[in-house]
Protein backbone atom coordinates (compact mmCIF):
# COMPACT_ATOMS: atom_id res chain seq x y z
CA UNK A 1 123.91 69.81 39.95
CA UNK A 2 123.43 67.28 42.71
CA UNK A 3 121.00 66.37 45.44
CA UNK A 4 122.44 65.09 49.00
CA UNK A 5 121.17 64.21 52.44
CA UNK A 6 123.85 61.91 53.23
CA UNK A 7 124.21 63.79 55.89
CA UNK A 8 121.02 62.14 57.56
CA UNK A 9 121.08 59.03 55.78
CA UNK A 10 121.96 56.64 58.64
CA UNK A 11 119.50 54.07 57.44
CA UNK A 12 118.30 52.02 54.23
CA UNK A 13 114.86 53.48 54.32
CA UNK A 14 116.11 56.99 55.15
CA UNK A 15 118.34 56.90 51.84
CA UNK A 16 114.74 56.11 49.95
CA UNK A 17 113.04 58.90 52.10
CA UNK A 18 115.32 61.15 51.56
CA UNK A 19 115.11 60.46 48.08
CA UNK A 20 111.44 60.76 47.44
CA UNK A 21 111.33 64.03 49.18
CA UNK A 22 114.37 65.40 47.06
CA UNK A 23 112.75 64.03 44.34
CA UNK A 24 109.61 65.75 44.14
CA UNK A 25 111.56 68.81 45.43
CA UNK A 26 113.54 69.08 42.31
CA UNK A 27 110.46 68.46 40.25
CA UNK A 28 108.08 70.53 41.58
CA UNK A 29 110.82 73.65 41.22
CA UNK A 30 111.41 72.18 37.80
CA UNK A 31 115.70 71.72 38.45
CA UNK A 32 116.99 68.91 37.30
CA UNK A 33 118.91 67.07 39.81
CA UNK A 34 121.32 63.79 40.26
CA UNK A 35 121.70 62.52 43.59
CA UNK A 36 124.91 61.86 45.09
CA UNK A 37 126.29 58.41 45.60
CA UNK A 38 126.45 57.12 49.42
CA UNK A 39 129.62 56.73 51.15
CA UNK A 40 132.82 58.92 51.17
CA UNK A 41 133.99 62.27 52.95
CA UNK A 42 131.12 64.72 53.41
CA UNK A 43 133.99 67.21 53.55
CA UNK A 44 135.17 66.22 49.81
CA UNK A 45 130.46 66.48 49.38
CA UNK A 46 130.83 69.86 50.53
CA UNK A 47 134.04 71.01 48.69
CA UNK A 48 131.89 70.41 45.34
CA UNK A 49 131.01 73.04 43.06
CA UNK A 50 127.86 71.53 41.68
CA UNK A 51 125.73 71.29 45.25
CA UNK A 52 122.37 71.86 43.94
CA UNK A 53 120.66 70.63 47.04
CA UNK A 54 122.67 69.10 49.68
CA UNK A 55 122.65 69.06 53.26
CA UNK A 56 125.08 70.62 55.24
CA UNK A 57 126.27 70.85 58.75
CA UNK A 58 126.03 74.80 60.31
CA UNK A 59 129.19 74.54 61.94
CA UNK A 60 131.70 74.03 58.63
CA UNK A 61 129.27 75.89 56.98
CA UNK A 62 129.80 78.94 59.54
CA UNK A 63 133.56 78.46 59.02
CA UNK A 64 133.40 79.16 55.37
CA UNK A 65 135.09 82.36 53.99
CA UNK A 66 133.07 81.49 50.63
CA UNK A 67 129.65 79.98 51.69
CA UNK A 68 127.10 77.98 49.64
CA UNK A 69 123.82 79.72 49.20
CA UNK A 70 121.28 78.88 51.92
CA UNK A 71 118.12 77.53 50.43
CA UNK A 72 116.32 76.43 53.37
CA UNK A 73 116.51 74.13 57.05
CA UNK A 74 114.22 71.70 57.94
CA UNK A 75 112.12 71.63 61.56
CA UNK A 76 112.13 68.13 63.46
CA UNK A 77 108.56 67.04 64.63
CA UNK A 78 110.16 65.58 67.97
CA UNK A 79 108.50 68.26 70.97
CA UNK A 80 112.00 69.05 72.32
CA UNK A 81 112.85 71.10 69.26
CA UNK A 82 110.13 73.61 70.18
CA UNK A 83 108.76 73.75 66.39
CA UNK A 84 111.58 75.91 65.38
CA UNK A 85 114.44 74.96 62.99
CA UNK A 86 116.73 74.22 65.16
CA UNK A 87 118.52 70.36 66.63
CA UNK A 88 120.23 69.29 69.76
CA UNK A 89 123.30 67.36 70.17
CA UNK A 90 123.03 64.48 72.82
CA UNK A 91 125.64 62.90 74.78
CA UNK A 92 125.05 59.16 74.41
CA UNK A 93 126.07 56.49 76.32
CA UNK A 94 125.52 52.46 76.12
CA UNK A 95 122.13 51.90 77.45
CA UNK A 96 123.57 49.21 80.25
CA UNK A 97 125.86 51.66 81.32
CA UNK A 98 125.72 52.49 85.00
CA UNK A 99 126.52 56.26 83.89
CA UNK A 100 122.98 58.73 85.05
CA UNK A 101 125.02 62.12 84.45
CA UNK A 102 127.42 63.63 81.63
CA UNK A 103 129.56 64.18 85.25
CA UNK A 104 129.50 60.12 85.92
CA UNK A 105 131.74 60.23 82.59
CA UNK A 106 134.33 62.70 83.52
CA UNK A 107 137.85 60.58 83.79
CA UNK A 108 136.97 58.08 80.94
CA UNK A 109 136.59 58.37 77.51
CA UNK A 110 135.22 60.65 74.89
CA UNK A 111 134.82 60.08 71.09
CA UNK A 112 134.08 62.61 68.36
CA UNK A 113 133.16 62.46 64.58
CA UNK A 114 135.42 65.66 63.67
CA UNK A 115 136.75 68.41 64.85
CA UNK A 116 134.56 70.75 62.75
CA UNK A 117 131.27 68.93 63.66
CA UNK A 118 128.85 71.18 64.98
CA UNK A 119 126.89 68.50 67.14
CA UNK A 120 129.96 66.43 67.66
CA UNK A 121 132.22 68.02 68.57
CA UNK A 122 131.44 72.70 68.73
CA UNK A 123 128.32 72.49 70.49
CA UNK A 124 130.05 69.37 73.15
CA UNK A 125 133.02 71.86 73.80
CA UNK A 126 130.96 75.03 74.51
CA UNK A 127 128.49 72.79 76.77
CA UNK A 128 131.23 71.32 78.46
CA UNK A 129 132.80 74.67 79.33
CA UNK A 130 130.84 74.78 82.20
CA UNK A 131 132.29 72.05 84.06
CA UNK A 132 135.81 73.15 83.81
CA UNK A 133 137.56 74.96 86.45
CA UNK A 134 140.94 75.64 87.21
CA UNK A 135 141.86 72.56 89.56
CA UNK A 136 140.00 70.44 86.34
CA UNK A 137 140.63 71.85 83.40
CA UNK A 138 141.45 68.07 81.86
CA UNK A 139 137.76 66.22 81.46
CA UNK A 140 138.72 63.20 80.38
CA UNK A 141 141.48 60.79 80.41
CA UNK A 142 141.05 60.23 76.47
CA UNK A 143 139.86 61.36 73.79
CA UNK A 144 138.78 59.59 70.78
CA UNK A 145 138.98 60.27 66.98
CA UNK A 146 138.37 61.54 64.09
CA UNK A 147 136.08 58.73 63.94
CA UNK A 148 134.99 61.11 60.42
CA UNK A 149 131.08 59.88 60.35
CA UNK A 150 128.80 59.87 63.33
CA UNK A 151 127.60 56.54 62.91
CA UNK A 152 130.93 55.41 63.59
CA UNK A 153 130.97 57.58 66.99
CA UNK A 154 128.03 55.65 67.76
CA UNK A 155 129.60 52.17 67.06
CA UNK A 156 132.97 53.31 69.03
CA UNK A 157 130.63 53.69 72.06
CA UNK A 158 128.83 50.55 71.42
CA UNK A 159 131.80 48.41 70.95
CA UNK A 160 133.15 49.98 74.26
CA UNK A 161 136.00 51.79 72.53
CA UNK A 162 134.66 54.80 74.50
CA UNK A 163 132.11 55.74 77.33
CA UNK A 164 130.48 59.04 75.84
CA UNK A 165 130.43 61.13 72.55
CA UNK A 166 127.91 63.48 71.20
CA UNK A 167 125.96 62.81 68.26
CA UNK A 168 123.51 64.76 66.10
CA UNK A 169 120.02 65.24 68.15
CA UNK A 170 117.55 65.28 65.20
CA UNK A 171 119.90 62.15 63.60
CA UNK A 172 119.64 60.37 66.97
CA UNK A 173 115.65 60.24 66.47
CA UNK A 174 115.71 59.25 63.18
CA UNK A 175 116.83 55.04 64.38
CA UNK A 176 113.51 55.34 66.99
CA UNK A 177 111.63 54.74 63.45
CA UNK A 178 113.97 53.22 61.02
CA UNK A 179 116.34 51.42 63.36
CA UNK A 180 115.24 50.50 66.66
CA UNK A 181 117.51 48.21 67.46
CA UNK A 182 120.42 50.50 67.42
CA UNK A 183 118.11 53.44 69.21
CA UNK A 184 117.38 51.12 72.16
CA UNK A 185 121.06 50.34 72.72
CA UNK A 186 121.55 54.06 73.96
CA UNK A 187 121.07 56.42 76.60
CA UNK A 188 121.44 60.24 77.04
CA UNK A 189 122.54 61.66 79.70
CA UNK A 190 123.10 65.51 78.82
CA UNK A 191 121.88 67.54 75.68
CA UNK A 192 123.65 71.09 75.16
CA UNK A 193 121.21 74.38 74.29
CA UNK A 194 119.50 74.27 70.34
CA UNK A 195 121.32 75.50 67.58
CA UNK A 196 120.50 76.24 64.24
CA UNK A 197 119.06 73.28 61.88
CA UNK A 198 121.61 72.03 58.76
CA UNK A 199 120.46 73.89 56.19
CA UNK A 200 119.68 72.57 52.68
CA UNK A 201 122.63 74.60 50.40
CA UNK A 202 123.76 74.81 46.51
CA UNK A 203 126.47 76.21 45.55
CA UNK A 204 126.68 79.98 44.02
CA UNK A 205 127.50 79.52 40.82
CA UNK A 206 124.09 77.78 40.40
CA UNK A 207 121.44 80.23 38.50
CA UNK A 208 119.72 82.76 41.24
CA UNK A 209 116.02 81.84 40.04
CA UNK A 210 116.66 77.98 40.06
CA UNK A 211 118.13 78.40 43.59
CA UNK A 212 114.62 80.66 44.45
CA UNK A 213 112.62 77.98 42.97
CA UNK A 214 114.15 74.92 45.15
CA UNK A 215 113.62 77.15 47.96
CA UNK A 216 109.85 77.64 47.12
CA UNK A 217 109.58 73.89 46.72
CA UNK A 218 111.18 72.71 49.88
CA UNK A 219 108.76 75.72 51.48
CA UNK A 220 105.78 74.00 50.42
CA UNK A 221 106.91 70.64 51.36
CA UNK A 222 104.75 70.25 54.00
CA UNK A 223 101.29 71.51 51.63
CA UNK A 224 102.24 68.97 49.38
CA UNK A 225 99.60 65.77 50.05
CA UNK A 226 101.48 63.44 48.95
CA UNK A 227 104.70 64.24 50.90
CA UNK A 228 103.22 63.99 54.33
CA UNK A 229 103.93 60.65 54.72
CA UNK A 230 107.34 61.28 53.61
CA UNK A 231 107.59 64.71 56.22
CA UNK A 232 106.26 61.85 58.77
CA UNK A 233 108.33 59.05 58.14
CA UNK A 234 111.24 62.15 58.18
CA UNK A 235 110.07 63.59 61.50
CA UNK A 236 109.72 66.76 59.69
CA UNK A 237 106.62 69.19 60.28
CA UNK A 238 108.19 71.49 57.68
CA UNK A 239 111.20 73.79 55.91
CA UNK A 240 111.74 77.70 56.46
CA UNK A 241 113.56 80.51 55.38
CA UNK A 242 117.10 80.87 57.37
CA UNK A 243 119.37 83.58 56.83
CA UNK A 244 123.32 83.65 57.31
CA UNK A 245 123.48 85.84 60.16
CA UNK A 246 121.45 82.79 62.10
CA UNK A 247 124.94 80.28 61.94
CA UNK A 248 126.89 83.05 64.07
CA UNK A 249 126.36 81.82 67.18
CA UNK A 250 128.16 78.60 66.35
CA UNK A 251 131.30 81.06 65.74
CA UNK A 252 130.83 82.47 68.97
CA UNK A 253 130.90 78.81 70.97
CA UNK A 254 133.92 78.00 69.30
CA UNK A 255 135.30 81.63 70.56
CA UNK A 256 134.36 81.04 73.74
CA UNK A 257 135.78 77.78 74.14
CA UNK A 258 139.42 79.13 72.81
CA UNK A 259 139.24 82.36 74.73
CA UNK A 260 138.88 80.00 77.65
CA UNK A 261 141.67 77.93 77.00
CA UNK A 262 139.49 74.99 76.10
CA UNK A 263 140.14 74.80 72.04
CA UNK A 264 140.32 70.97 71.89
CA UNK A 265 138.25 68.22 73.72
CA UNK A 266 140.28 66.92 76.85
């Protein structure tokens, strides 16, 4: 079975972060685990049938008629996520931008990862709902993508390919510690309500009690001594228990957005 965070791996020293904290997961519970390679699809990671402890994004996860098994979602340190395990998306812009409002961008250019991204694209819809209106019901003039990965969102607005996409919240504060370079090249200028945290899954042909142990593990992450500076460097105060009734909400933005005749970005 395999280990994954590529999901969150937007850095050198988040892959080896990641990896020391999946690491002495797996031992600690006692399953052996091999860890992913980098790169590719994280649709074609998710289609596996050996996830043994791989991130996963709510959204595709919601759409699922066969789910993984949940094993446990992590809570960001960052004070906006109110100690809970749940993230943000935030619309971005360049930081020299003369944009102040998600409004200023209306009649420009939008970019998205995928169309079944929870933060980049679900959770942007629903929040955008509210500035439609019958004499606007187009947002923008264009609309960007699949750019597939967020990073590459992130670039597309960089490189001026487009004024405003939505990225992952928790993912966005990540580059404040590992790359500040690329954090100080962006601005927010609107962040849609919480929603529930990408959850750690495995897939459920994996045995029941080796599934309970890597839960039990990733809950006592954050007693572990030596993983605190790991939880730190992470900006993780800790993992809980979520349940699969928690991801339906993300089912009911998306049926919002189509019953109000919004089902793709414009």
């Amino acid at each position: 079975m395999i280990a994954s965070a590529r999901l969150y791996e937007w850095a050198p020293t988040l892959v080896s972060a990641w990896r020391r904290l999946l690491e002495d997961v797996a031992a600690r519970a006692k399953v052996p685990l091999d860890f992913a390679p980098g790169g590719g699809s994280l649709d074609e990671l998710w289609a596996r049938d050996d996830l043994g402890c791989v991130f996963m994004c709510g959204y595709p996860y919601a759409l699922r008629a066969e789910r993984p098994a949940l094993l446990a979602a992590p809570v960001p340190s960052p004070p906006r996520f109110g100690d809970r395990p749940v993230y943000v998306s935030d619309f971005i812009v360049r930081a020299e931008a003369s944009y102040t409002t998600l409004a200023e961008t209306f009649g420009g250019r939008i970019a998205y990862s995928t169309e079944h991204s929870q933060s980049g694209y679900n959770a942007a819809r629903h929040h955008l709902l509210a500035y439609r209106s019958p004499a606007r019901a187009t947002l923008f003039a264009e609309v960007k993508g699949p750019y597939v990965r967020q990073r590459a969102v992130i670039q597309a607005v960089l490189d001026d390919e487009a004024d405003v996409a939505a990225i992952d919240g928790y993912a966005h504060e990540l580059p404040h510690r590992h790359d500040p370079g690329l954090a100080g090249r962006l601005r927010v200028v609107g962040t849609p309500a919480p929603a529930p945290s990408p959850p750690l899954v495995a897939s459920p042909t994996m045995n029941a009690d080796e599934r309970q142990r890597l839960t039990n593990a990733l809950l006592d992450a954050h007693r572990t001594p030596a993983l605190q500076p790991v939880l730190e460097d992470l900006l993780l105060r800790r993992f809980e228990r979520v349940r699969d009734q928690d991801f339906a909400a993300l089912l009911e933005q998306q049926r919002a957005a189509e019953a109000a005749g919004y089902p793709k970005l414009a």
